[in-house]
N, C-alpha and C. Protein backbone atom coordinates (compact mmCIF):
# COMPACT_ATOMS: atom_id res chain seq x y z
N UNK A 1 0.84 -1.19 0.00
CA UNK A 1 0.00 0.00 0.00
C UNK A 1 0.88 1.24 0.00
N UNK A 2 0.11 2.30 -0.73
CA UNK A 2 1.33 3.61 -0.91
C UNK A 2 0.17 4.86 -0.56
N UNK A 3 0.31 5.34 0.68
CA UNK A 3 -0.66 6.66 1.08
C UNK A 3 -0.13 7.66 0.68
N UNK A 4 -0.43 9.02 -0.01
CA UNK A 4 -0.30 9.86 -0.66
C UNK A 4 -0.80 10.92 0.64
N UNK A 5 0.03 11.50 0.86
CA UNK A 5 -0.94 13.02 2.35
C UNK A 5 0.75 13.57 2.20
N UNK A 6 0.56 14.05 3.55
CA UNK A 6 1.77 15.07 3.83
C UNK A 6 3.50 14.63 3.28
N UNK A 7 2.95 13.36 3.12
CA UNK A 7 4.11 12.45 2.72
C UNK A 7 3.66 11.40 1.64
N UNK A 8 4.65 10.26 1.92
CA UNK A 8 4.31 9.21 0.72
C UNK A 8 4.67 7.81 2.17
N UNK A 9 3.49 7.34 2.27
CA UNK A 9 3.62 6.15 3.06
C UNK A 9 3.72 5.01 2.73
N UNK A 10 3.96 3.77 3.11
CA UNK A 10 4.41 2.67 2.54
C UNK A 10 4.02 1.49 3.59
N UNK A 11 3.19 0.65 3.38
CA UNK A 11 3.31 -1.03 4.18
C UNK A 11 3.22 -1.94 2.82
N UNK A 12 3.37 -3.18 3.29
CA UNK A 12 3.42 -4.51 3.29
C UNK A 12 3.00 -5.80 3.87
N UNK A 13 2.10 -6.27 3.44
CA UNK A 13 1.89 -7.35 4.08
C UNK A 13 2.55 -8.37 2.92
N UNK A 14 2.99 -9.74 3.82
CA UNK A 14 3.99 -10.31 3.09
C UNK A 14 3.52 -11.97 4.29
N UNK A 15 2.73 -13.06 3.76
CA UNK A 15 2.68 -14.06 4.14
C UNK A 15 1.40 -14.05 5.42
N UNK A 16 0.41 -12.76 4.97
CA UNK A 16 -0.77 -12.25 6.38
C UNK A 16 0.20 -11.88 7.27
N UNK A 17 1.25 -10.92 7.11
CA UNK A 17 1.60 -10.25 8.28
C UNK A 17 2.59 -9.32 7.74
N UNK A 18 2.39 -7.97 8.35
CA UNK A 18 3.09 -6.59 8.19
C UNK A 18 4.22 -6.96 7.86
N UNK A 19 5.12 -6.34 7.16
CA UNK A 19 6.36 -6.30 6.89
C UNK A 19 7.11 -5.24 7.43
N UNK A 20 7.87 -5.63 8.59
CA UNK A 20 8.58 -4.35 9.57
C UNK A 20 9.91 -4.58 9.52
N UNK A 21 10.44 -5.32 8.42
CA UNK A 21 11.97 -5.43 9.01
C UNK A 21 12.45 -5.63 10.73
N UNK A 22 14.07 -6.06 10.10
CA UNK A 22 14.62 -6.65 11.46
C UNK A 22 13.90 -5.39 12.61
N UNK A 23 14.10 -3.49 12.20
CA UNK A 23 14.32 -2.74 12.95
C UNK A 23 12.96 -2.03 13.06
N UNK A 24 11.89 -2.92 12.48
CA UNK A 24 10.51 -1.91 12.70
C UNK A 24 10.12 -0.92 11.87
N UNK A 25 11.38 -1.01 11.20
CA UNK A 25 11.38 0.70 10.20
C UNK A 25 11.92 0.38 8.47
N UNK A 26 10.87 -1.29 8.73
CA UNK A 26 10.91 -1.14 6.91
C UNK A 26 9.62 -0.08 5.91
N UNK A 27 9.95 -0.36 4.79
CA UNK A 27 9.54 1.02 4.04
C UNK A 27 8.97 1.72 4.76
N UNK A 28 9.74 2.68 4.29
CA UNK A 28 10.46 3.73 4.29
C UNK A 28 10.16 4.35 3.23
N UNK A 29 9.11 4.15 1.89
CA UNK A 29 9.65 4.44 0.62
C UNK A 29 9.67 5.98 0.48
N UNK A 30 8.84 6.37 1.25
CA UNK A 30 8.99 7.98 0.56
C UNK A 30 10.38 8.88 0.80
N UNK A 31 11.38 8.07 1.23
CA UNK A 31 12.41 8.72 1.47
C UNK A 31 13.65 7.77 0.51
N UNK A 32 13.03 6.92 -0.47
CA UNK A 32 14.20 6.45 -1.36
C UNK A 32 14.33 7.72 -2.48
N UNK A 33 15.18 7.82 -3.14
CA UNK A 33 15.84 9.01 -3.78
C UNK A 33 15.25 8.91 -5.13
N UNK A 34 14.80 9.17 -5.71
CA UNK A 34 14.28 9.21 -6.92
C UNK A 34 14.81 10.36 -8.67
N UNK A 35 15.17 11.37 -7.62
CA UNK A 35 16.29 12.54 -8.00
C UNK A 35 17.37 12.86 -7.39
N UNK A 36 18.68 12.26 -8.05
CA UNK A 36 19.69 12.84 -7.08
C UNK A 36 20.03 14.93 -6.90
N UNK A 37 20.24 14.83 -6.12
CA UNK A 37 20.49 16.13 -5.91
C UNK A 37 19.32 17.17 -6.03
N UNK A 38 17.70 16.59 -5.68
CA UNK A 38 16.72 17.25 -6.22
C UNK A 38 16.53 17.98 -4.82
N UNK A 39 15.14 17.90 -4.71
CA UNK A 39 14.22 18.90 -3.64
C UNK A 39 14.97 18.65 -2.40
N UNK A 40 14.70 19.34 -1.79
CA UNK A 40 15.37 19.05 0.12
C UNK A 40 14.73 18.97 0.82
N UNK A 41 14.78 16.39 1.25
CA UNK A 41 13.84 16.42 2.30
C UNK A 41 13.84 16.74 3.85
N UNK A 42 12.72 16.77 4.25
CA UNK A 42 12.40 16.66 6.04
C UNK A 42 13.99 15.76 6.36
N UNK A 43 14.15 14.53 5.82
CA UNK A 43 14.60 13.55 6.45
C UNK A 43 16.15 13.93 6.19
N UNK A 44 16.76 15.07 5.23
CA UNK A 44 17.74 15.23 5.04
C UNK A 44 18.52 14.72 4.00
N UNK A 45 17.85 14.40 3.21
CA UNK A 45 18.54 13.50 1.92
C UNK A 45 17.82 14.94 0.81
N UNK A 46 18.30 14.85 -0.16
CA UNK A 46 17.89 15.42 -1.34
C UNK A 46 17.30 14.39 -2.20
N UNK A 47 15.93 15.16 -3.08
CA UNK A 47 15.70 14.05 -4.09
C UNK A 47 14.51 13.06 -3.52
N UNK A 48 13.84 12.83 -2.51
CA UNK A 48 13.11 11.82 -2.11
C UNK A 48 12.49 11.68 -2.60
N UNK A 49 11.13 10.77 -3.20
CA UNK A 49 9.85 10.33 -3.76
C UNK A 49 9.29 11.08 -3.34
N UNK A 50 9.27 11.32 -1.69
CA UNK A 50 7.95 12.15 -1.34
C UNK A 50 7.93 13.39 -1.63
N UNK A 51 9.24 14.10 -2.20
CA UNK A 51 9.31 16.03 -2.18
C UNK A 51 8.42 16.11 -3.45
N UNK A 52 8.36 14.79 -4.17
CA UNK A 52 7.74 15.13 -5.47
C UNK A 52 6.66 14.17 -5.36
N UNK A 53 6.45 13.37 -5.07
CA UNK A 53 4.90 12.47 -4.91
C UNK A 53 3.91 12.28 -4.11
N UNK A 54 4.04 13.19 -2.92
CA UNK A 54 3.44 13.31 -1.85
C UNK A 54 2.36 14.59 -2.18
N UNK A 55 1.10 14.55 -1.88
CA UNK A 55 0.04 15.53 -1.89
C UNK A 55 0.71 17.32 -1.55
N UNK A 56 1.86 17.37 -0.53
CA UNK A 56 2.69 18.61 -0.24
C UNK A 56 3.65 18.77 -1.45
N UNK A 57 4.30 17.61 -2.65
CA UNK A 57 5.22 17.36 -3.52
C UNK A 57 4.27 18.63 -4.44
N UNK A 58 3.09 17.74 -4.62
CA UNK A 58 2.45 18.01 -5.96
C UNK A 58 1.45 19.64 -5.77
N UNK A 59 1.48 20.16 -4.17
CA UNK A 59 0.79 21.30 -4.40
C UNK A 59 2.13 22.32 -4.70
N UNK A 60 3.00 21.97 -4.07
CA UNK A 60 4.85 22.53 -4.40
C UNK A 60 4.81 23.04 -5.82
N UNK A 61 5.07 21.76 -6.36
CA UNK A 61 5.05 21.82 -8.10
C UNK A 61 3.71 22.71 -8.13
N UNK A 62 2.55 22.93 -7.71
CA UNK A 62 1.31 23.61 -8.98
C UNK A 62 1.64 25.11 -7.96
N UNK A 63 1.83 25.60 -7.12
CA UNK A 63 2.30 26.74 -6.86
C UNK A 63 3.72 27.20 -7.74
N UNK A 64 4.70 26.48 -7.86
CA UNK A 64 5.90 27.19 -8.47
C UNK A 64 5.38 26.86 -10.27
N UNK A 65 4.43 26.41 -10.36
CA UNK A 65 3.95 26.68 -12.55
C UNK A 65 2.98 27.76 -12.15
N UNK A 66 2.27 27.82 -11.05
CA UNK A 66 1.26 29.75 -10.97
C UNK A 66 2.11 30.79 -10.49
N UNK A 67 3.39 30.36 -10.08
CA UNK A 67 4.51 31.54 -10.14
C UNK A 67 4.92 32.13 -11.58
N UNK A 68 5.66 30.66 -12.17
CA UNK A 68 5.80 31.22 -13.24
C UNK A 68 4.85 30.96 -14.65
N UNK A 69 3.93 31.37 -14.30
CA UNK A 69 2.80 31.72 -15.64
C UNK A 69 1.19 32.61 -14.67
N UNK A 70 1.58 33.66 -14.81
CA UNK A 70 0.20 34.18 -14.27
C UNK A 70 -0.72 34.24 -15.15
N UNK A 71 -0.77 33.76 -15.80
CA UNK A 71 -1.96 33.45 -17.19
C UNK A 71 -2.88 31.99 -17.09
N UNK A 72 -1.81 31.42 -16.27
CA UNK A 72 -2.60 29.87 -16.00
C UNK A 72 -4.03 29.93 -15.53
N UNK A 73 -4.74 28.86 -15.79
CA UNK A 73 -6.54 28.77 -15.37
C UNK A 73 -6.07 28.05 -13.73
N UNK A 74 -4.75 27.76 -13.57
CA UNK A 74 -4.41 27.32 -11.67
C UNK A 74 -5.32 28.30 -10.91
N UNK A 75 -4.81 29.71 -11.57
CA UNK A 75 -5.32 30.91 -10.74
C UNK A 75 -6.71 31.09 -10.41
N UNK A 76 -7.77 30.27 -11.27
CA UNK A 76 -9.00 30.10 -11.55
C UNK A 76 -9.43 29.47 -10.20
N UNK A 77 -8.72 28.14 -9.94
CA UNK A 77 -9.17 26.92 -8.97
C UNK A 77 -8.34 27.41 -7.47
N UNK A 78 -7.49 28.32 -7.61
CA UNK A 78 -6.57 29.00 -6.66
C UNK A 78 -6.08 30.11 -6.60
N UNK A 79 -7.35 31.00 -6.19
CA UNK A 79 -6.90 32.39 -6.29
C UNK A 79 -5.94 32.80 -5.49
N UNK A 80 -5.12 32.65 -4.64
CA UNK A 80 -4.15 32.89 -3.91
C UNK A 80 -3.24 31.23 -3.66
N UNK A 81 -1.90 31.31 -3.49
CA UNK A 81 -1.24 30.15 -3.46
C UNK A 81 -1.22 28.97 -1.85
N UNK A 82 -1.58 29.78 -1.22
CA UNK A 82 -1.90 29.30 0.18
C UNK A 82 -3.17 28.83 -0.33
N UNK A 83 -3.96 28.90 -1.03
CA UNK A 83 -5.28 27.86 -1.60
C UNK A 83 -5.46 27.21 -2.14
N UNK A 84 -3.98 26.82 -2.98
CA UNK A 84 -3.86 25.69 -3.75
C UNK A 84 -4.02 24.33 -2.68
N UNK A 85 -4.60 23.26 -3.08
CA UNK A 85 -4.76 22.04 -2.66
C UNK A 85 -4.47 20.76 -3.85
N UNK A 86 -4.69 19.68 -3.45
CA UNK A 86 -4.05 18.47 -4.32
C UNK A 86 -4.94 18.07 -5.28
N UNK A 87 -5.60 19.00 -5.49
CA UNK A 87 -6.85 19.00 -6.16
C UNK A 87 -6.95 20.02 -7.42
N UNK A 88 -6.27 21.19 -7.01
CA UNK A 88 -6.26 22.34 -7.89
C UNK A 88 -5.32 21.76 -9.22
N UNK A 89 -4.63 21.43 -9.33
CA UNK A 89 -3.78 21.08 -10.69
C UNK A 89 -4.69 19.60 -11.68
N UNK A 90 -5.55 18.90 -10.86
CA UNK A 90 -6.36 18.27 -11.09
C UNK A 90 -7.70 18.69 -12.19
N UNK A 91 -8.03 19.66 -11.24
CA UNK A 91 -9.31 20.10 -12.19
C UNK A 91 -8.71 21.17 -12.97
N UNK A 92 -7.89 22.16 -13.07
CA UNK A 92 -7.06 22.84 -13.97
C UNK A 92 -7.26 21.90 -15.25
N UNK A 93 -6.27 20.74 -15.14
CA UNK A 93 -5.64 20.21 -16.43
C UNK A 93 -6.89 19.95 -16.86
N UNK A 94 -8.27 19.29 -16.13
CA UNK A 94 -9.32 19.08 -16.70
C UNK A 94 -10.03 19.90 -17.62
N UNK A 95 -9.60 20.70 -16.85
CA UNK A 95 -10.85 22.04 -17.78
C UNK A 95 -9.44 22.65 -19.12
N UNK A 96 -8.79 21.68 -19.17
CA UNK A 96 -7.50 22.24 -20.53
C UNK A 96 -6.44 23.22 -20.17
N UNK A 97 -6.15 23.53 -18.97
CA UNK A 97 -4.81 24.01 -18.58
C UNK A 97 -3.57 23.67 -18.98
N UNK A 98 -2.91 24.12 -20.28
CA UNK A 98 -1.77 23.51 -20.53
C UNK A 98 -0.51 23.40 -18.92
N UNK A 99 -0.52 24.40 -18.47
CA UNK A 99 0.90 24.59 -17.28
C UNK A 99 -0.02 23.44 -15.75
N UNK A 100 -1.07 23.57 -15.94
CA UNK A 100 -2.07 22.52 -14.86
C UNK A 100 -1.18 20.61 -15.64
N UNK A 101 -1.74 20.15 -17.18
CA UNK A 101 -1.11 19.15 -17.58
C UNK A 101 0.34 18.96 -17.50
N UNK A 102 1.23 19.98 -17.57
CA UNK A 102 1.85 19.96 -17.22
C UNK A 102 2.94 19.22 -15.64
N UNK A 103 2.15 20.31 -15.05
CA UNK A 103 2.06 19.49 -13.45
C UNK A 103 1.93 18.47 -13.44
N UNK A 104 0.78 17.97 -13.62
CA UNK A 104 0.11 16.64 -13.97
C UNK A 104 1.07 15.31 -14.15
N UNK A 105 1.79 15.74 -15.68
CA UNK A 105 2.58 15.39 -16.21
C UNK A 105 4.00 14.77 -15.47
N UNK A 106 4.52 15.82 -14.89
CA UNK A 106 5.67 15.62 -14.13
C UNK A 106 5.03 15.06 -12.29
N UNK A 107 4.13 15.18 -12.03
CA UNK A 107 3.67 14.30 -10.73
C UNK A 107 3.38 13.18 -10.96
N UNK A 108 2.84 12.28 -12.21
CA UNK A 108 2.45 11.16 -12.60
C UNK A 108 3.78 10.40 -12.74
N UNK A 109 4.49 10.97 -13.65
CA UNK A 109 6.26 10.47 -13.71
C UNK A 109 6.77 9.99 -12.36
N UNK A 110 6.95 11.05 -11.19
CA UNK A 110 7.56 10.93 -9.57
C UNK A 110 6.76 9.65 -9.34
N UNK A 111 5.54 9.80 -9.01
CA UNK A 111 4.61 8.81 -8.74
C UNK A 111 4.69 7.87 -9.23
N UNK A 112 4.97 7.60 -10.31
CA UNK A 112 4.96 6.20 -10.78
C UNK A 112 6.56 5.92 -10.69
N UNK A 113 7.42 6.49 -10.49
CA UNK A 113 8.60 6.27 -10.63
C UNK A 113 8.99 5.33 -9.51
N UNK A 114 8.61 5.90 -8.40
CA UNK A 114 8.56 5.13 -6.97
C UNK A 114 7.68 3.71 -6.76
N UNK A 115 6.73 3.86 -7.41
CA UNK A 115 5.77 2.68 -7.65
C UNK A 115 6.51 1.70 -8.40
N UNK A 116 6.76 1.67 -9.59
CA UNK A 116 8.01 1.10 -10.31
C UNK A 116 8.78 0.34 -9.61
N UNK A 117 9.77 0.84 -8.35
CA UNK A 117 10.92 0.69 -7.27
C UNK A 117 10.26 -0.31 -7.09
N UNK A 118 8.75 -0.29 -5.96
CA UNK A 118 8.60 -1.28 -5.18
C UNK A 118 7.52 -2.10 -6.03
N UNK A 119 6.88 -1.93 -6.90
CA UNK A 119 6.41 -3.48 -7.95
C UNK A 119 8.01 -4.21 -8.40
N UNK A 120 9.63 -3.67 -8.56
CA UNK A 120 10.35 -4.29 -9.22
C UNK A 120 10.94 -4.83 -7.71
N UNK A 121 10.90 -4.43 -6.85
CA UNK A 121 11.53 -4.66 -5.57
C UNK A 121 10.44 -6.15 -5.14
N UNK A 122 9.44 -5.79 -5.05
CA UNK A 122 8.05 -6.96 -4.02
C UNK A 122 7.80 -7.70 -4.90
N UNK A 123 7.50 -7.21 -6.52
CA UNK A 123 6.30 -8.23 -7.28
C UNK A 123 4.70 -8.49 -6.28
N UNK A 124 4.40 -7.41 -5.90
CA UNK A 124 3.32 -7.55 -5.16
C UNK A 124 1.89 -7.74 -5.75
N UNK A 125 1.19 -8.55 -5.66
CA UNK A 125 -0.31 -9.18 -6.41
C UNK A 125 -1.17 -7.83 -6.61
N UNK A 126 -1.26 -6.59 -5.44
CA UNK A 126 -2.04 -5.62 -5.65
C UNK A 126 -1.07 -4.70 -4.50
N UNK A 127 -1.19 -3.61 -5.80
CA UNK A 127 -0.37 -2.49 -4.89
C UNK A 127 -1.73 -1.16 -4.57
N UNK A 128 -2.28 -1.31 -3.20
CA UNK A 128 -3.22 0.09 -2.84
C UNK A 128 -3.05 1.36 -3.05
N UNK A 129 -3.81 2.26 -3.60
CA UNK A 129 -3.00 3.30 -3.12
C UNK A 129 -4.16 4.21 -2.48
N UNK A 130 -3.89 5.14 -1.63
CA UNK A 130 -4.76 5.74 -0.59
C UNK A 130 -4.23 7.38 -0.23
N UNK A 131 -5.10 7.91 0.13
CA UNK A 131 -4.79 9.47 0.96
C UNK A 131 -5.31 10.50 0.18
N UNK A 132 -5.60 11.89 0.11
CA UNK A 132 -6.03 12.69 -0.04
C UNK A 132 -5.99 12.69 -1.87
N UNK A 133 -4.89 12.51 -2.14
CA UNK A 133 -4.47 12.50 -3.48
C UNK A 133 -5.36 11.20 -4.38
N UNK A 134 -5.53 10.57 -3.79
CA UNK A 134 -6.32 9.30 -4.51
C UNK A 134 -7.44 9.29 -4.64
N UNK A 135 -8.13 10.37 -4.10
CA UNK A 135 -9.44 10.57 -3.95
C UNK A 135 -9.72 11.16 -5.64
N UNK A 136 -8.67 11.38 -6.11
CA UNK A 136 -8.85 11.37 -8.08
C UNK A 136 -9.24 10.13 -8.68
N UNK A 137 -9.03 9.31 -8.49
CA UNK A 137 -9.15 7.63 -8.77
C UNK A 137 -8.77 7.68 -9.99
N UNK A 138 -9.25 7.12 -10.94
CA UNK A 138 -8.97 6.77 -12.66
C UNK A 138 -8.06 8.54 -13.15
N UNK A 139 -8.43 9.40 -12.86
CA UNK A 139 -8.12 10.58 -13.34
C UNK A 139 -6.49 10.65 -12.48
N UNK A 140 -6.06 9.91 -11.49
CA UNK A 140 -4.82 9.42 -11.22
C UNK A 140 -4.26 8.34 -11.82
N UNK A 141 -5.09 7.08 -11.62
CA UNK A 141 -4.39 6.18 -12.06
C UNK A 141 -4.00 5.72 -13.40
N UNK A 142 -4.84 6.21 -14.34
CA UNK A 142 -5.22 5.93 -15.50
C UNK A 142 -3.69 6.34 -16.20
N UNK A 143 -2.85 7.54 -15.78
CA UNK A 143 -1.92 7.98 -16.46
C UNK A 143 -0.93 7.03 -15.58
N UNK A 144 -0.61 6.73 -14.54
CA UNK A 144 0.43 5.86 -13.75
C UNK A 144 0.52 4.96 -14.24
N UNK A 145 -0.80 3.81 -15.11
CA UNK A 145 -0.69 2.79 -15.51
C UNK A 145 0.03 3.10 -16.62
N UNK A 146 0.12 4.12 -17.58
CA UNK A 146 0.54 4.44 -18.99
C UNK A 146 2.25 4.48 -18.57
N UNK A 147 2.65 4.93 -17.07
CA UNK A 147 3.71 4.73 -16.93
C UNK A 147 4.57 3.29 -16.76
N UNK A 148 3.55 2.68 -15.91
CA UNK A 148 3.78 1.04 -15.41
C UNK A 148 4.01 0.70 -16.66
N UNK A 149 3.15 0.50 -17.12
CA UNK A 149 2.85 -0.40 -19.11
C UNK A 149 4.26 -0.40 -19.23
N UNK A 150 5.10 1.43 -19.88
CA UNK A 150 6.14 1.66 -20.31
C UNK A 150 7.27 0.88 -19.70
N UNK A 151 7.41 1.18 -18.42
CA UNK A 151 8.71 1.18 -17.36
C UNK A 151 8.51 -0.09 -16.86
N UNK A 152 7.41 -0.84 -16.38
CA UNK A 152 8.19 -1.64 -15.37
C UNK A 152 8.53 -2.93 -15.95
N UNK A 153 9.41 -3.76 -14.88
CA UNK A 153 10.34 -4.56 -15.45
C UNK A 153 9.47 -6.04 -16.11
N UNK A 154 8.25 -6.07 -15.63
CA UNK A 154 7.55 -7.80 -15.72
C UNK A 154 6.03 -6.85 -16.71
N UNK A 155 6.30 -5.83 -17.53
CA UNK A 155 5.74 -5.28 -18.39
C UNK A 155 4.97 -5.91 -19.26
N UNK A 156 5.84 -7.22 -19.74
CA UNK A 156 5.52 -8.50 -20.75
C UNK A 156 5.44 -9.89 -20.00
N UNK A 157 5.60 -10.04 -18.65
CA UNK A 157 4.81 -10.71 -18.21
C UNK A 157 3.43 -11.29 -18.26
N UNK A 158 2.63 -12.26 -18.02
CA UNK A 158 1.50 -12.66 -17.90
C UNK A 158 0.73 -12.45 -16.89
N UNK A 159 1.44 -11.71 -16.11
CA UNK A 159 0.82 -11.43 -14.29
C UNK A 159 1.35 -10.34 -13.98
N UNK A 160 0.49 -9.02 -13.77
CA UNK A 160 0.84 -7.71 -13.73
C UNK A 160 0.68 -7.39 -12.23
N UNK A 161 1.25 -6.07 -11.12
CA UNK A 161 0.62 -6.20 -10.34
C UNK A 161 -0.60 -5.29 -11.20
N UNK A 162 -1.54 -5.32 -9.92
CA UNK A 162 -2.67 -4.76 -10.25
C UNK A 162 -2.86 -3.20 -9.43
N UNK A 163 -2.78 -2.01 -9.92
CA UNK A 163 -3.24 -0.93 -9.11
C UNK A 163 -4.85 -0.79 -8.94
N UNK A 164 -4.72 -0.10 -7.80
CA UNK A 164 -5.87 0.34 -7.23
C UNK A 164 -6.02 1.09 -6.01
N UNK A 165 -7.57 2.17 -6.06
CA UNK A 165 -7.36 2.66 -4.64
C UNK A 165 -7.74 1.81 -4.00
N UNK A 166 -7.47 1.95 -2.54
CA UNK A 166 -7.66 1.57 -1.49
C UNK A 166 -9.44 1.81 -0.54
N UNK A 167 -10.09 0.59 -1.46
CA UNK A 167 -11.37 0.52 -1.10
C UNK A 167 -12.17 1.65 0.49
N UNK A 168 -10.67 1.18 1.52
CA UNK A 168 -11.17 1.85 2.82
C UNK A 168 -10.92 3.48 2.80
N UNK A 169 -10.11 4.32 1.88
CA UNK A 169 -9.76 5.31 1.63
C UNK A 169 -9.35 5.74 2.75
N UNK A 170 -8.72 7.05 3.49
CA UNK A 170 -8.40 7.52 4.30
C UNK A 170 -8.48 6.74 5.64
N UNK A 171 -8.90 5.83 5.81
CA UNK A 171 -9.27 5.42 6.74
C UNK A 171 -8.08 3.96 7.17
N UNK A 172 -7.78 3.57 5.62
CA UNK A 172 -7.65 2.05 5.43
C UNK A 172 -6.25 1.96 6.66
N UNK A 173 -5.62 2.69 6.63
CA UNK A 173 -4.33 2.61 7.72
C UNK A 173 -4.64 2.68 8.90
N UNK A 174 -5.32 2.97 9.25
CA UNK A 174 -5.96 3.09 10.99
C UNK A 174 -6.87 1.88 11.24
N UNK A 175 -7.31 1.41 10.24
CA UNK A 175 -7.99 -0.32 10.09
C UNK A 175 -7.14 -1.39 10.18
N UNK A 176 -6.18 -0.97 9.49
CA UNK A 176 -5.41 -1.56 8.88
C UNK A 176 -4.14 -1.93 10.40
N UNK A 177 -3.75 -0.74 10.91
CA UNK A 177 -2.88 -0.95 12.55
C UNK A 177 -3.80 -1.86 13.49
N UNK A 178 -5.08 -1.39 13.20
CA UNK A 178 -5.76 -1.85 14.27
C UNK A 178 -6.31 -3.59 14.30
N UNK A 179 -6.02 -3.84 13.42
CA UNK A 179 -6.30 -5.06 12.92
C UNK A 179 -5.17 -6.10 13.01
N UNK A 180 -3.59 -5.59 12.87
CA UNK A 180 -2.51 -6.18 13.18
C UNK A 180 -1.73 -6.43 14.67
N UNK A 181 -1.56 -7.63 15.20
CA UNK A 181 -1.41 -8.09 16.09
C UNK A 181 -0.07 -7.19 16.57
N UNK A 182 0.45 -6.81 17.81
CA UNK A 182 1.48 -6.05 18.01
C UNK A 182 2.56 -6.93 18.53
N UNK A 183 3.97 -6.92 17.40
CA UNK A 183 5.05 -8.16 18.09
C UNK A 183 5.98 -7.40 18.62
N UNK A 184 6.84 -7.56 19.55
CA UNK A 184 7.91 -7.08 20.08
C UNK A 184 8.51 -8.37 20.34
């Protein structure tokens, strides 16, 4: 599962049970590097998945394209930049915003880039995805798959994983803890 909010979150279940590594603190993904030398994360690395795939990545990116183009229809869905939400570059590109597709464009890339990592890393049967950002459904996924198709490695395989949101939406991770037995 990959939650999309302030960050880019990451579990695993692997045999009906969480996947925590030896140290509790497996994935991790929103902090694998995706751009070297790119954005500067929280965690201190440059470049993470999440500076660019995380719901804060992607309002980043649609504030710095209504910086530079004050002509954009962004300004339409976000009259001031403190009002942009993960949503505004969404319905932009919809209504034909070239600098909105744009965005679009280069958040679908990050996003799937990281997705990529861990379908070539797990081979996982169904990868979730969940959080504020997913609440686009097909109008997200629809272009990620165009990335998967391209990029990933079992492309021509007979057994794809399968994307999808996460039926429980916002919720599914707090179901999801609460439901898993606690090991120490």
């Amino acid at each position: 599962a990959v939650t999309l909010g302030t960050g880019v979150g990451a579990g695993a279940v692997m045999e009906g049970k969480l996947y925590t590594g030896f140290n509790y603190a497996a994935l991790e993904a929103g902090h694998t590097v995706i751009r070297q030398g790119g954005r500067q994360c929280n965690c201190g690395r440059r470049g993470c998945w999440e500076t660019y795939a995380s719901a804060t990545g992607l309002i980043r990116t649609t504030r710095e394209a209504m910086e530079a183009n004050r002509d954009s229809a962004l300004w339409q869905y976000a009259p001031t930049l403190e009002q942009v939400s993960g949503k505004t570059a969404f319905d932009a590109a919809q209504a034909g915003d070239p600098s909105a597709q744009a965005v679009l464009g280069r958040y679908v890339e990050a996003l799937a880039c990281g997705m990529i990592h861990l379908i070539n890393l797990f081979q996982p049967e169904v990868l979730c995805v969940s959080g504020g950002v997913a609440r686009q459904g097909e109008r997200l996924l629809a272009p990620v798959r165009a990335v998967l198709d391209r990029e990933e490695y079992t492309r021509q395989g007979p057994a794809r994983t399968q994307l999808r949101i996460a039926q429980l939406g916002d919720d599914a991770g707090v179901i999801g803890a609460a439901l898993v037995p606690v090991y120490r």
